[in-house]
N, C-alpha and C. Protein backbone atom coordinates (compact mmCIF):
# COMPACT_ATOMS: atom_id res chain seq x y z
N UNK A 1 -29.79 -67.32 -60.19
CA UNK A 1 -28.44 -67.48 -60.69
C UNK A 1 -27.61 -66.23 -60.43
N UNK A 2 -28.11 -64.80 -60.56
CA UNK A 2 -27.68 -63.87 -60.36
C UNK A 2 -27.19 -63.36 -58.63
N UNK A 3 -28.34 -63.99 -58.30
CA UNK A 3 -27.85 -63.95 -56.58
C UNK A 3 -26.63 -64.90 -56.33
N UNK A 4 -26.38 -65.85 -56.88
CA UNK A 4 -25.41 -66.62 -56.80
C UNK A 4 -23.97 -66.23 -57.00
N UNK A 5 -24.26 -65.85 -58.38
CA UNK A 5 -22.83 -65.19 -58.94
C UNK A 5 -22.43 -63.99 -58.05
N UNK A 6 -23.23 -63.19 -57.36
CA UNK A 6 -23.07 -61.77 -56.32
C UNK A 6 -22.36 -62.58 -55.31
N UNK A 7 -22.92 -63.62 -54.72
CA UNK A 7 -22.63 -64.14 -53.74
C UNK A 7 -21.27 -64.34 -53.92
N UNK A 8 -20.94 -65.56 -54.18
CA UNK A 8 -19.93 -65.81 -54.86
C UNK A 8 -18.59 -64.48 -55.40
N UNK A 9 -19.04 -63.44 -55.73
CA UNK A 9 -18.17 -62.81 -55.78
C UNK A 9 -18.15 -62.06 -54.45
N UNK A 10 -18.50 -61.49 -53.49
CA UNK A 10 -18.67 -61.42 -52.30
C UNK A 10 -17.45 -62.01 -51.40
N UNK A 11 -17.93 -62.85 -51.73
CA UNK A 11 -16.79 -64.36 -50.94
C UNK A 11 -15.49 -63.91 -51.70
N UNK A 12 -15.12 -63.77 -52.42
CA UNK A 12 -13.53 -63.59 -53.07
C UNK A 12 -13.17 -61.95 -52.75
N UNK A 13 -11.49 -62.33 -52.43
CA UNK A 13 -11.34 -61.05 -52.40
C UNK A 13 -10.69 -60.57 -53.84
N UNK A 14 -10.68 -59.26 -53.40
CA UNK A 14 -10.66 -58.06 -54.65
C UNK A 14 -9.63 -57.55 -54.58
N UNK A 15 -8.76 -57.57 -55.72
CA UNK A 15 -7.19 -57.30 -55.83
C UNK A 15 -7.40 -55.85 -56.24
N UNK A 16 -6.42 -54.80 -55.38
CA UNK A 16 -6.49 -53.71 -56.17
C UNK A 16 -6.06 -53.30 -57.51
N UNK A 17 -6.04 -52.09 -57.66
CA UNK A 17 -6.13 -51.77 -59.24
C UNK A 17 -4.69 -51.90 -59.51
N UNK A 18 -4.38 -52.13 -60.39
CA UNK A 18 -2.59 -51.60 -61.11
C UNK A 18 -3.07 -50.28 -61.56
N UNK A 19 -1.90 -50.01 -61.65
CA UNK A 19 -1.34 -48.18 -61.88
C UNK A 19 -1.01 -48.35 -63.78
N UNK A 20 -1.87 -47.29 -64.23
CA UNK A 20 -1.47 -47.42 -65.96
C UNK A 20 -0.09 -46.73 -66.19
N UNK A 21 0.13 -46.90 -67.26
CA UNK A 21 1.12 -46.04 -68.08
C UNK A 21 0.97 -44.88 -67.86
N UNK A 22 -0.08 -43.86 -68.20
CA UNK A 22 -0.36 -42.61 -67.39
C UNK A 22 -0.34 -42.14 -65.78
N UNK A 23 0.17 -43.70 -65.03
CA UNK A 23 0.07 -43.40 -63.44
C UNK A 23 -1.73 -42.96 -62.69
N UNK A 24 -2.43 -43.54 -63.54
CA UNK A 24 -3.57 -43.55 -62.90
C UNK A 24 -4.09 -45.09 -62.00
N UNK A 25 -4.54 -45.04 -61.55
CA UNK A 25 -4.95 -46.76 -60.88
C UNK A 25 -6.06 -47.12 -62.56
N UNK A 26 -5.80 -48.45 -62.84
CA UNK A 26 -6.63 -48.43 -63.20
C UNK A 26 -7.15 -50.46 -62.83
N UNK A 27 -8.75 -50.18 -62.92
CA UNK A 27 -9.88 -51.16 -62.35
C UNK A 27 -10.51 -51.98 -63.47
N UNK A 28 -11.10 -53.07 -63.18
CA UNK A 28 -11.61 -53.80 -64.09
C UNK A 28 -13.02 -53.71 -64.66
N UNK A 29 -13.88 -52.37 -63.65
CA UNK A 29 -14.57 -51.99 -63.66
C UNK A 29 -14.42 -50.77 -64.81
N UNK A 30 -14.06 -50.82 -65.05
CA UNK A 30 -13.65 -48.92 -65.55
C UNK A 30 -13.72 -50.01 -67.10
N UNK A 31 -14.27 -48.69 -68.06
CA UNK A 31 -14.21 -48.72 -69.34
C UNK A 31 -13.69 -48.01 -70.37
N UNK A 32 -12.96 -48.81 -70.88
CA UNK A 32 -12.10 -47.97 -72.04
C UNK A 32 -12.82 -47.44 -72.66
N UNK A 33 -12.84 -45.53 -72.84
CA UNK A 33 -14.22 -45.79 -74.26
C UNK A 33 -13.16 -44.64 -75.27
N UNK A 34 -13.66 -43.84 -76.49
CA UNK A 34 -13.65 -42.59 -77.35
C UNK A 34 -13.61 -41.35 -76.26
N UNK A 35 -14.44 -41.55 -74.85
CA UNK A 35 -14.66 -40.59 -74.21
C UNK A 35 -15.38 -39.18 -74.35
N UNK A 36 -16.79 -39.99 -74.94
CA UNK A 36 -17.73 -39.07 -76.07
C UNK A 36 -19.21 -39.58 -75.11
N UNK A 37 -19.11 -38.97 -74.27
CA UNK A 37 -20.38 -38.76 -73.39
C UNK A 37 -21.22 -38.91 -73.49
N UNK A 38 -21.97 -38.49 -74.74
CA UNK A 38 -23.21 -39.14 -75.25
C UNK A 38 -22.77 -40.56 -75.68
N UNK A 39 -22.24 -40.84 -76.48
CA UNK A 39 -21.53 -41.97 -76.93
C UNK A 39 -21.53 -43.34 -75.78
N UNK A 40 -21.09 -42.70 -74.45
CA UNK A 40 -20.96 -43.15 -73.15
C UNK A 40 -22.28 -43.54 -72.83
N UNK A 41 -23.45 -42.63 -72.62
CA UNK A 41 -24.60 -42.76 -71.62
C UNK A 41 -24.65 -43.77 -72.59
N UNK A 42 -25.10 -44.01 -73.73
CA UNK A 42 -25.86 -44.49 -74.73
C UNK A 42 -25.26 -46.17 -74.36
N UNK A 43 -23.74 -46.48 -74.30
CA UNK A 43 -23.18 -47.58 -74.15
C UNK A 43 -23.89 -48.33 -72.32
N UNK A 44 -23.81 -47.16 -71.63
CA UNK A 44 -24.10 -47.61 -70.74
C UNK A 44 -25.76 -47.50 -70.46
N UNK A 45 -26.76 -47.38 -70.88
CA UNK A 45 -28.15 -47.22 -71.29
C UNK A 45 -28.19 -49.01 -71.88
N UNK A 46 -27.70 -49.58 -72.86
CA UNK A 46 -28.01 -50.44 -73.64
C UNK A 46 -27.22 -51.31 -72.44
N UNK A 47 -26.46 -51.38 -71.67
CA UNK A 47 -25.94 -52.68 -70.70
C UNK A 47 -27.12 -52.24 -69.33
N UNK A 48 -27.64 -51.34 -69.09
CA UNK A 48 -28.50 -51.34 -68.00
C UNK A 48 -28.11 -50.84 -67.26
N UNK A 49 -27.01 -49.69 -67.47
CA UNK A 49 -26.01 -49.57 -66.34
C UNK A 49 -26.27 -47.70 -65.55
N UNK A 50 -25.82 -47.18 -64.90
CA UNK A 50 -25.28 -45.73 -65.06
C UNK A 50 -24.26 -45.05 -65.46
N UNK A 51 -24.27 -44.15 -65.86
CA UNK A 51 -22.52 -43.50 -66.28
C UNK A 51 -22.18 -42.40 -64.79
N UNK A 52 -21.06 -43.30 -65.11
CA UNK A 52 -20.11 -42.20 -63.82
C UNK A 52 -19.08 -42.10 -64.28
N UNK A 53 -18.36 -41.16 -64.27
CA UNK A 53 -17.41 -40.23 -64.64
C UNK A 53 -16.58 -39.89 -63.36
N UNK A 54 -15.51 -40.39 -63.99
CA UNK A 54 -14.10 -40.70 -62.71
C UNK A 54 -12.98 -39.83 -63.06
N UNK A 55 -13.05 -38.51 -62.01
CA UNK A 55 -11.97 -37.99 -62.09
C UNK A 55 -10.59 -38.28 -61.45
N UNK A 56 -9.62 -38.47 -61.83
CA UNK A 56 -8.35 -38.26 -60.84
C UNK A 56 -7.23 -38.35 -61.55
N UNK A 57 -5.85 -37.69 -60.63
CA UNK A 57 -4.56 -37.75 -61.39
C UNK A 57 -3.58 -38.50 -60.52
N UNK A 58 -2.55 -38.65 -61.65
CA UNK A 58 -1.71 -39.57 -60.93
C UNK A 58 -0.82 -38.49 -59.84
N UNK A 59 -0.32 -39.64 -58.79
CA UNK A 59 0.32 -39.33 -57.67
C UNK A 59 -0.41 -39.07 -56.07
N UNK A 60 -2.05 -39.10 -56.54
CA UNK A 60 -3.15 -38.77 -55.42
C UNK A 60 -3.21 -39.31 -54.98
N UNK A 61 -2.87 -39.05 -53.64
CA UNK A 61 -3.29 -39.90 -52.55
C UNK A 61 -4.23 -40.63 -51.83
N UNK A 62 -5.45 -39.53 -52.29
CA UNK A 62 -6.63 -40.00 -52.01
C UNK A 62 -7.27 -40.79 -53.08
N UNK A 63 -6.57 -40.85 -54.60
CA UNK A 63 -7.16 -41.81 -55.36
C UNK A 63 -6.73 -43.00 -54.99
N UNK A 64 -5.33 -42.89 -54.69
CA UNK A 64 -4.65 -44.25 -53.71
C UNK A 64 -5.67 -44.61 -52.94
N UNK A 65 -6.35 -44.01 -52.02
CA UNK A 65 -7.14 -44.41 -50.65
C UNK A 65 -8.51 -45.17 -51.44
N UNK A 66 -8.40 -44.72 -52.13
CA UNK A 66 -10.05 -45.00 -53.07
C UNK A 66 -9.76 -46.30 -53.53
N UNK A 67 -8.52 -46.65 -54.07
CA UNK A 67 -8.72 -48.06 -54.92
C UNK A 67 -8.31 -48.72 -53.91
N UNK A 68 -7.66 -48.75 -52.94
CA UNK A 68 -7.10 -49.50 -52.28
C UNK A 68 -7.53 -49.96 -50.80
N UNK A 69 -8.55 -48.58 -50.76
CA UNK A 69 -9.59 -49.64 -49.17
C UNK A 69 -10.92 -49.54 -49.39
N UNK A 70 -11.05 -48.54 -50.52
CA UNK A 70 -13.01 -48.69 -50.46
C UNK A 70 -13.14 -49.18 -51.95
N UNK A 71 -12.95 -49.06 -52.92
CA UNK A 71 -13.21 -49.64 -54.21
C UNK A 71 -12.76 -51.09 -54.57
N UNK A 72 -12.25 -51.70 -53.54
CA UNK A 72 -11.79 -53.20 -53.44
C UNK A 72 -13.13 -53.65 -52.15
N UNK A 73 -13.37 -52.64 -51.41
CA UNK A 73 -14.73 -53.73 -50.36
C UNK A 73 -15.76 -54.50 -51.77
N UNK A 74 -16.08 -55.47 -51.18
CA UNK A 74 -17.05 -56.17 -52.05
C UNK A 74 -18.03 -56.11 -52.48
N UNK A 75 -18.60 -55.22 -51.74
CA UNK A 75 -19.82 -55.02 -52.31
C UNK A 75 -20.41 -53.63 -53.05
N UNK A 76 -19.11 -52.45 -52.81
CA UNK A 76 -19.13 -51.64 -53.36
C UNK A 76 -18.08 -52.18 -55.31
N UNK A 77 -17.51 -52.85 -54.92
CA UNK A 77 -16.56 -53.81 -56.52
C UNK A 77 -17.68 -53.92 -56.80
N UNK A 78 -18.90 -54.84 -56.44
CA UNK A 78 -19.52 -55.87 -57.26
C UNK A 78 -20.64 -54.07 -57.71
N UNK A 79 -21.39 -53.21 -57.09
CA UNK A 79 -22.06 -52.43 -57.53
C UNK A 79 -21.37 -51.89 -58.68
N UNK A 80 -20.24 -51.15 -58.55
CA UNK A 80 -19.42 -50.79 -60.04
C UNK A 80 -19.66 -51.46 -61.18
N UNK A 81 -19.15 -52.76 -60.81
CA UNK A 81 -18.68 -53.59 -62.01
C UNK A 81 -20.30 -54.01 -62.75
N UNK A 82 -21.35 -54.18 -61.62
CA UNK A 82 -22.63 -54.78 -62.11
C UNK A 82 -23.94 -53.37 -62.64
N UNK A 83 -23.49 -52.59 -62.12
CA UNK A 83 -24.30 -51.54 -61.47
C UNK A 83 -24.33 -50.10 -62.60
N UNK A 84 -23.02 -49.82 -62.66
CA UNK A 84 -22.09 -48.86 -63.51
C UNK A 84 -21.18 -49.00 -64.65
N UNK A 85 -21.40 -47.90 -65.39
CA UNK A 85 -20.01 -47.72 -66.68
C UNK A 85 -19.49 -46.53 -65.96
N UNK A 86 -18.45 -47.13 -65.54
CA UNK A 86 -17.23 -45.86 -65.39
C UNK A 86 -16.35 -45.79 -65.93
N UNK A 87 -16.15 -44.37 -66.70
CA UNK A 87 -15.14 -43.61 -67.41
C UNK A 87 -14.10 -43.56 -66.63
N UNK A 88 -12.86 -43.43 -66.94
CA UNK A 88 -11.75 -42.58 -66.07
C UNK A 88 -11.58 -41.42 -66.73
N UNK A 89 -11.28 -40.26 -65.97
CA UNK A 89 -10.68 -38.76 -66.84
C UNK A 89 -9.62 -38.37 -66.22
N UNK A 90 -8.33 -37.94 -66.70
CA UNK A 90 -7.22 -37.87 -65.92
C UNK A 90 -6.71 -36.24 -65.90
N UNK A 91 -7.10 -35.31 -64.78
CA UNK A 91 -7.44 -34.38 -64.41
C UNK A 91 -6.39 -33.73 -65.07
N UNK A 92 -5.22 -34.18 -65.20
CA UNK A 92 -3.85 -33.34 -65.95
C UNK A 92 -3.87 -34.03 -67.66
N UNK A 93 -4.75 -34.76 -67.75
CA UNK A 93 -4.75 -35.30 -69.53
C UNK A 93 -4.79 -34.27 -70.31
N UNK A 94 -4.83 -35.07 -71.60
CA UNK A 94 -4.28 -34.85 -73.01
C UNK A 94 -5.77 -35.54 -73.97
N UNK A 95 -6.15 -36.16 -73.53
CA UNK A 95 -7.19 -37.51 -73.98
C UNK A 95 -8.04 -36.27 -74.62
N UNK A 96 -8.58 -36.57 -75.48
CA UNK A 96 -10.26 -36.15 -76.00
C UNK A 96 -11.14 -35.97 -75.38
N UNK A 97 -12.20 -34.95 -75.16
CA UNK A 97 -13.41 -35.56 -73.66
C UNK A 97 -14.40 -34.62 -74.83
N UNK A 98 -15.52 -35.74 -75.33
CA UNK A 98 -16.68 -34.81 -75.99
C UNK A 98 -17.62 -35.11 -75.07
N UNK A 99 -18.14 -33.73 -74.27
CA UNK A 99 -18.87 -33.49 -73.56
C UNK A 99 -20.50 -34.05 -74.49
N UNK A 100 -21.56 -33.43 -73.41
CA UNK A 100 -22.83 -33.97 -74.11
C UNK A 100 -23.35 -32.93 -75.17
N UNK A 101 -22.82 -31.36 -74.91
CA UNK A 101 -23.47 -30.12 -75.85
C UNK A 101 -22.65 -30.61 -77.68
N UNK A 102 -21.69 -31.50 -77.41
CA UNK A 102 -20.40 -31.96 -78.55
C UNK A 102 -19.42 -30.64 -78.41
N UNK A 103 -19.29 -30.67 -77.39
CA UNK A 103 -17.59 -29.83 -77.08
C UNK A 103 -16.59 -30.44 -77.23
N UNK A 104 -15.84 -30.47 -77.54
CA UNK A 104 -14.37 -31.44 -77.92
C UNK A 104 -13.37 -30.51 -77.08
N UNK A 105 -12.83 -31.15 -76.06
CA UNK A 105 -11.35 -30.47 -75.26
C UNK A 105 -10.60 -31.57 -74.79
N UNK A 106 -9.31 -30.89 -74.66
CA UNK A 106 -8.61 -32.32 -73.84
C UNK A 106 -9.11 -32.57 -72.18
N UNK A 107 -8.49 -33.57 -71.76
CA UNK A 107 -9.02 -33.75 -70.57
C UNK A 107 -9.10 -32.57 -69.42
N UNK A 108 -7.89 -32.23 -69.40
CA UNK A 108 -7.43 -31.32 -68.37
C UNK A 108 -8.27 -30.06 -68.51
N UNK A 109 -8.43 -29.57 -69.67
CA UNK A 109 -9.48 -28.11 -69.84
C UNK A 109 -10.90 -28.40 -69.95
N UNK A 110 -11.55 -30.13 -69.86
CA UNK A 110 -12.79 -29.96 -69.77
C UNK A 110 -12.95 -30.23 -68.17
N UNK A 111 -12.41 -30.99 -67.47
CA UNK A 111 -12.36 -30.64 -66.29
C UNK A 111 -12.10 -29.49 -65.40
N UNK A 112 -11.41 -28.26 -66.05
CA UNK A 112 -11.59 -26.89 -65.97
C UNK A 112 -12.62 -26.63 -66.52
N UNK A 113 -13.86 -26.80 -67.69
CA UNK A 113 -14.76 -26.57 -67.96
C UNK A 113 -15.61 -26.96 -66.56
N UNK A 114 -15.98 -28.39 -66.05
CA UNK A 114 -16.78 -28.40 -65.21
C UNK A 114 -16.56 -28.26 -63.82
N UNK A 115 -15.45 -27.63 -63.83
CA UNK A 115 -15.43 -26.76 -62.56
C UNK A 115 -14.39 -27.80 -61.19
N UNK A 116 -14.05 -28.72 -61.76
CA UNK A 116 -13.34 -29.90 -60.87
C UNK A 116 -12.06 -29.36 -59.98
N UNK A 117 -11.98 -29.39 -58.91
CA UNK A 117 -10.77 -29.01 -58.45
C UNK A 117 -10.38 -30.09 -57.76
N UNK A 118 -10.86 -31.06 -57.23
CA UNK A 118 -10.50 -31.96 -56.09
C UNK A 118 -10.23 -33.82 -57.27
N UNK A 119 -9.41 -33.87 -56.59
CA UNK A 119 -9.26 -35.84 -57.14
C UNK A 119 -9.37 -36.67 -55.88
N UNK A 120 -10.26 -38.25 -55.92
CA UNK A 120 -10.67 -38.01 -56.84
C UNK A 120 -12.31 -37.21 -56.70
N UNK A 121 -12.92 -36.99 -58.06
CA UNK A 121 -14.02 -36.71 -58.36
C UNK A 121 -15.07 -37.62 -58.92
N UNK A 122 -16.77 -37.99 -58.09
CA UNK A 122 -16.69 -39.33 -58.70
C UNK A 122 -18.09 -38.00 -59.26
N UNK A 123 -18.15 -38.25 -60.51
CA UNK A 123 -19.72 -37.43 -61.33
C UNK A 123 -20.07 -38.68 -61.66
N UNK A 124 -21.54 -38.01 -60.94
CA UNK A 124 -22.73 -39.31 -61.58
C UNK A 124 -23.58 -38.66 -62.79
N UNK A 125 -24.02 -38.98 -63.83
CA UNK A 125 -24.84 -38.69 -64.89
C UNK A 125 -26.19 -39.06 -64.75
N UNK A 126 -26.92 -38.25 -65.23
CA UNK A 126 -28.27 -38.84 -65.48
C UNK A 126 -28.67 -40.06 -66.47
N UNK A 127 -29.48 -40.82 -66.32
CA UNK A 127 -30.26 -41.80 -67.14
C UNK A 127 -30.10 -41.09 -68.73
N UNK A 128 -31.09 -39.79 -68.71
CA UNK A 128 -31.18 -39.57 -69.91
C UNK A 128 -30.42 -38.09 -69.94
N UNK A 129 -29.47 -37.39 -70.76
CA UNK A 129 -28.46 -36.29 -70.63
C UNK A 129 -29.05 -35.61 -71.92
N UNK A 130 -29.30 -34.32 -71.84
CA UNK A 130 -29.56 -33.49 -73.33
C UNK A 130 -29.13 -33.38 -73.81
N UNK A 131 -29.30 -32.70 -75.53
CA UNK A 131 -27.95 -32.65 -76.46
C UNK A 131 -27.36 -31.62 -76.22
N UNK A 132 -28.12 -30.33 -75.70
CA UNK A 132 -27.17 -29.76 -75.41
C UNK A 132 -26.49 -29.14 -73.88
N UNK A 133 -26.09 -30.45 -72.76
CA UNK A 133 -26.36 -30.31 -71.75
C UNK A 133 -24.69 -30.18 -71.20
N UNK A 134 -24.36 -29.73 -70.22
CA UNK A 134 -22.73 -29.66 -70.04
C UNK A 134 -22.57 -31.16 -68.84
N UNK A 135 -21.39 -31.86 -68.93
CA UNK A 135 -22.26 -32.64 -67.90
C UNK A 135 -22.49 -32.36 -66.49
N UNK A 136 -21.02 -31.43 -66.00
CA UNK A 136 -21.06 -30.95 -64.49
C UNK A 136 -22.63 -30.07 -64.02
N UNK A 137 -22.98 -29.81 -65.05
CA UNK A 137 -24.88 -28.89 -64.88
C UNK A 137 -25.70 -29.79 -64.86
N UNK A 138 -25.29 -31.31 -65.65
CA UNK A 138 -27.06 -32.14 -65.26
C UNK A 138 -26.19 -33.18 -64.57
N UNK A 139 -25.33 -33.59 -63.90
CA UNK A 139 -24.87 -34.36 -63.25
C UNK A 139 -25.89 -34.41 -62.09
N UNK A 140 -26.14 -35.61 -61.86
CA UNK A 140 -27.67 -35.65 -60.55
C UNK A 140 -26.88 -35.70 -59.42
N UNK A 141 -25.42 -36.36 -59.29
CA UNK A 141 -24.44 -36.07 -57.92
C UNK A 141 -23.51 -35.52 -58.02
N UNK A 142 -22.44 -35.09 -57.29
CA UNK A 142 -20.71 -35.03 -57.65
C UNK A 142 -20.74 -35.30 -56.44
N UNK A 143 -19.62 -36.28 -56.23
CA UNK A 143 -18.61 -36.49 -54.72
C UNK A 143 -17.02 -36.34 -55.11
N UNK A 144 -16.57 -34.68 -54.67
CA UNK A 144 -15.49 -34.47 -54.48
C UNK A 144 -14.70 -34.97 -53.88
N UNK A 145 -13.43 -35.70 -53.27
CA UNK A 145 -12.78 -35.93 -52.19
C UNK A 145 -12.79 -37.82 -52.41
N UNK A 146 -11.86 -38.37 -51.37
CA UNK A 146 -12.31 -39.71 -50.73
C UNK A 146 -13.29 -39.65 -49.40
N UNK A 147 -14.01 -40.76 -49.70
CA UNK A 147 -14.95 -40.81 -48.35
C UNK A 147 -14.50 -42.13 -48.08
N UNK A 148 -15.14 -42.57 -46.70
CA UNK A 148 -15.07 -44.07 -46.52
C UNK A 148 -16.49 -45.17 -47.01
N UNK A 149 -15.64 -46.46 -46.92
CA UNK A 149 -16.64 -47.18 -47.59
C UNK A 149 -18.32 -47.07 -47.43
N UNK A 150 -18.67 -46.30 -46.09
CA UNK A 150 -20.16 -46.87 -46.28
C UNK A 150 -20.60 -45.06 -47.03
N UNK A 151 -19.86 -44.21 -46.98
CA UNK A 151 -20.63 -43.21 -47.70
C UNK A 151 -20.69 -43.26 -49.36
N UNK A 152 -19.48 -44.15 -49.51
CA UNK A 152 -19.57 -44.03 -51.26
C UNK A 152 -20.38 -45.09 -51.29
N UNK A 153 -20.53 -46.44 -50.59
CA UNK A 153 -21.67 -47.58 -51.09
C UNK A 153 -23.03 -46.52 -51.21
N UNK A 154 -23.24 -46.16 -49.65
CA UNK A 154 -24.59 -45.19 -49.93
C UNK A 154 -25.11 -44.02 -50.89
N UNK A 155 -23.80 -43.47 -51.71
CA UNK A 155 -23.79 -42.85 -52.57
C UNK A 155 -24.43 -43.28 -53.43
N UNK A 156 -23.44 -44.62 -53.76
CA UNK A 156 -23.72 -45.28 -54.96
C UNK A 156 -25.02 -46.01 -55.39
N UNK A 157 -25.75 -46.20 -54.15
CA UNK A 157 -26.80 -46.96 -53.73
C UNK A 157 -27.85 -45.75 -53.92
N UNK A 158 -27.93 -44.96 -53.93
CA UNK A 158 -28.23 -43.36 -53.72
C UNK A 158 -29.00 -42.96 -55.01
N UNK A 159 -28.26 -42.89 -55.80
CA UNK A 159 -27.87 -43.10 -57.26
C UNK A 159 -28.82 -43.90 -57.65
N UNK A 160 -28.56 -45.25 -57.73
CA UNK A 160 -29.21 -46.41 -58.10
C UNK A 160 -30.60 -46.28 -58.10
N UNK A 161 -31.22 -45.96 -56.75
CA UNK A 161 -32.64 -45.63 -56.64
C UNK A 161 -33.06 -43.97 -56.43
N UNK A 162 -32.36 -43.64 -57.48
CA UNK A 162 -32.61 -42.62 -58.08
C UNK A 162 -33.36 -41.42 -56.86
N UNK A 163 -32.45 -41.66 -55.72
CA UNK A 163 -32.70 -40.45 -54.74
C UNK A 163 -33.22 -39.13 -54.99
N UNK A 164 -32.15 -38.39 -55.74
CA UNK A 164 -32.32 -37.08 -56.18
C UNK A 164 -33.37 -36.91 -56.96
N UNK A 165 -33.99 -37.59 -56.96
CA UNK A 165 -35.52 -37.17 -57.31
C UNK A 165 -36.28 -37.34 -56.12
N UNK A 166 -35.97 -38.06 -54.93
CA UNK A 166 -37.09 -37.42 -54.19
C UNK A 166 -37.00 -36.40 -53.00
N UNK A 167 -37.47 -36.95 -51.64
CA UNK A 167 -37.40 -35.79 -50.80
C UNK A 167 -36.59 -36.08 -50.18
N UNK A 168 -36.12 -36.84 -49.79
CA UNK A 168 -34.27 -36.96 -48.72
C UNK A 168 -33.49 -37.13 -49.51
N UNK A 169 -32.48 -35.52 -48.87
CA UNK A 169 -31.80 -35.35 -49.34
C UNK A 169 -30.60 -36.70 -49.14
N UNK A 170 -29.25 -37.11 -49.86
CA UNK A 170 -28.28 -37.38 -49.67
C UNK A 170 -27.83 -37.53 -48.50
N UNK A 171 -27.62 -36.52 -47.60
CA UNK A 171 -27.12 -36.55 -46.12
C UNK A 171 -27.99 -37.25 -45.40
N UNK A 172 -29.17 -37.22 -45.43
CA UNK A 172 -29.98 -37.44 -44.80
C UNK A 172 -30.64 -39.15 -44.85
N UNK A 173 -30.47 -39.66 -46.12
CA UNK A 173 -30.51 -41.32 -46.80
C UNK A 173 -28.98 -41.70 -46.17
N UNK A 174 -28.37 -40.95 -45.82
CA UNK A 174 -27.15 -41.75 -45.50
C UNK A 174 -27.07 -41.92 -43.99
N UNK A 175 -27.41 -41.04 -43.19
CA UNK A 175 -27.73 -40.40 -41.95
C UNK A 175 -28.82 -42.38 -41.48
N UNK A 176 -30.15 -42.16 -42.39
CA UNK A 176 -30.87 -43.31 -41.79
C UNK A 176 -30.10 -44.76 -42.05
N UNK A 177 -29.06 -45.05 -43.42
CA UNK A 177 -28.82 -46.55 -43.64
C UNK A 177 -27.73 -46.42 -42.07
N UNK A 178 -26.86 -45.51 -42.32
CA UNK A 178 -25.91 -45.68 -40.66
C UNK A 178 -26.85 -46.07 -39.41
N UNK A 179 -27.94 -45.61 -39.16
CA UNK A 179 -28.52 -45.95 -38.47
C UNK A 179 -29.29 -47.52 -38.49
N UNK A 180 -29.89 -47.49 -39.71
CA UNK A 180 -30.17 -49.07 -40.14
C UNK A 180 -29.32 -49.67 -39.88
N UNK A 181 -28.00 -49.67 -40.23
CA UNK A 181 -26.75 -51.01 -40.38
C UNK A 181 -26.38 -51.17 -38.91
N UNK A 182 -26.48 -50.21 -37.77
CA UNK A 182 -26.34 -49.88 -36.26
C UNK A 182 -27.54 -51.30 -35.57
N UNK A 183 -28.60 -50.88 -35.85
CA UNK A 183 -29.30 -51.59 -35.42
C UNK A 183 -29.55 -53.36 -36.31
């Protein structure tokens, strides 16, 4: 049944995001939360999911590029939406962000906490995050910048089977699926 419903969504296309009140894109994938990190893994732990943590601000171009040619391909939509809990954080906010140590800052200075300079920023989290862990320090990925669709699927895919735990690196898992999808 589950292969079905993938399928099926596959086949339909994927409308991009609308732009919020804050001028961020926002997706159907993305979850409203408190923006309390532990709070987060924990929500996304009990749906089966991963937490990723979505940086960007309004007016970016490259967040433009992101919703609008690779986060609408289908099969990177259907991994999000099935796959992931993603946060949005809005790199110039105001919002609350309780990190995992329970730091409380607004958006904009905890993203100066973890060091973010580029939008967007996609942070992946670990399965399980410490209490007192920052997240940009146990984050198992960060992808700064826009990429094109097959590096963020492989990212994301990356992720999923929990790469960074073994011996190929990132570049290198991405390096062989290009080659797989070639042949």
């Amino acid at each position: 049944m589950a292969a079905l419903a993938t399928a099926l969504l596959l086949a339909l296309p994927v409308a991009a995001a609308e732009i919020g009140d804050d001028g961020l894109h926002k997706a159907h994938w993305m979850h409203d939360t408190f923006r309390d990190l532990s709070e987060d893994l924990a929500e996304a732990q009990a749906e089966g999911k991963r937490l990723l943590v979505l940086v960007e601000q309004r007016g970016c171009i490259y967040c433009r590029k992101m919703h609008e040619e690779v986060f609408v391909d289908p099969e990177i939509a259907a991994l999000l939406d099935e796959k992931y809990f993603v946060i949005q954080i809005n790199m110039f906010g105001d919002v609350e962000v309780t990190d995992f140590d329970g730091t409380a800052l607004p958006e904009k200075e905890m993203v100066r906490r973890w060091g973010m300079l580029f939008t967007p920023t996609m942070m992946f989290l670990p399965e399980e995050a410490p209490e007192d862990g920052v997240a940009s320090e146990v984050a198992v990925a960060t992808m700064p910048g826009a990429f094109g669709k097959s590096t963020t699927f492989d990212l994301l895919t990356w992720v999923l089977e929990n790469g960074y735990d073994g011996d190929e690196p990132f570049q290198k898992y991405h390096a062989r699926m290009i080659e797989a999808r070639a042949n």
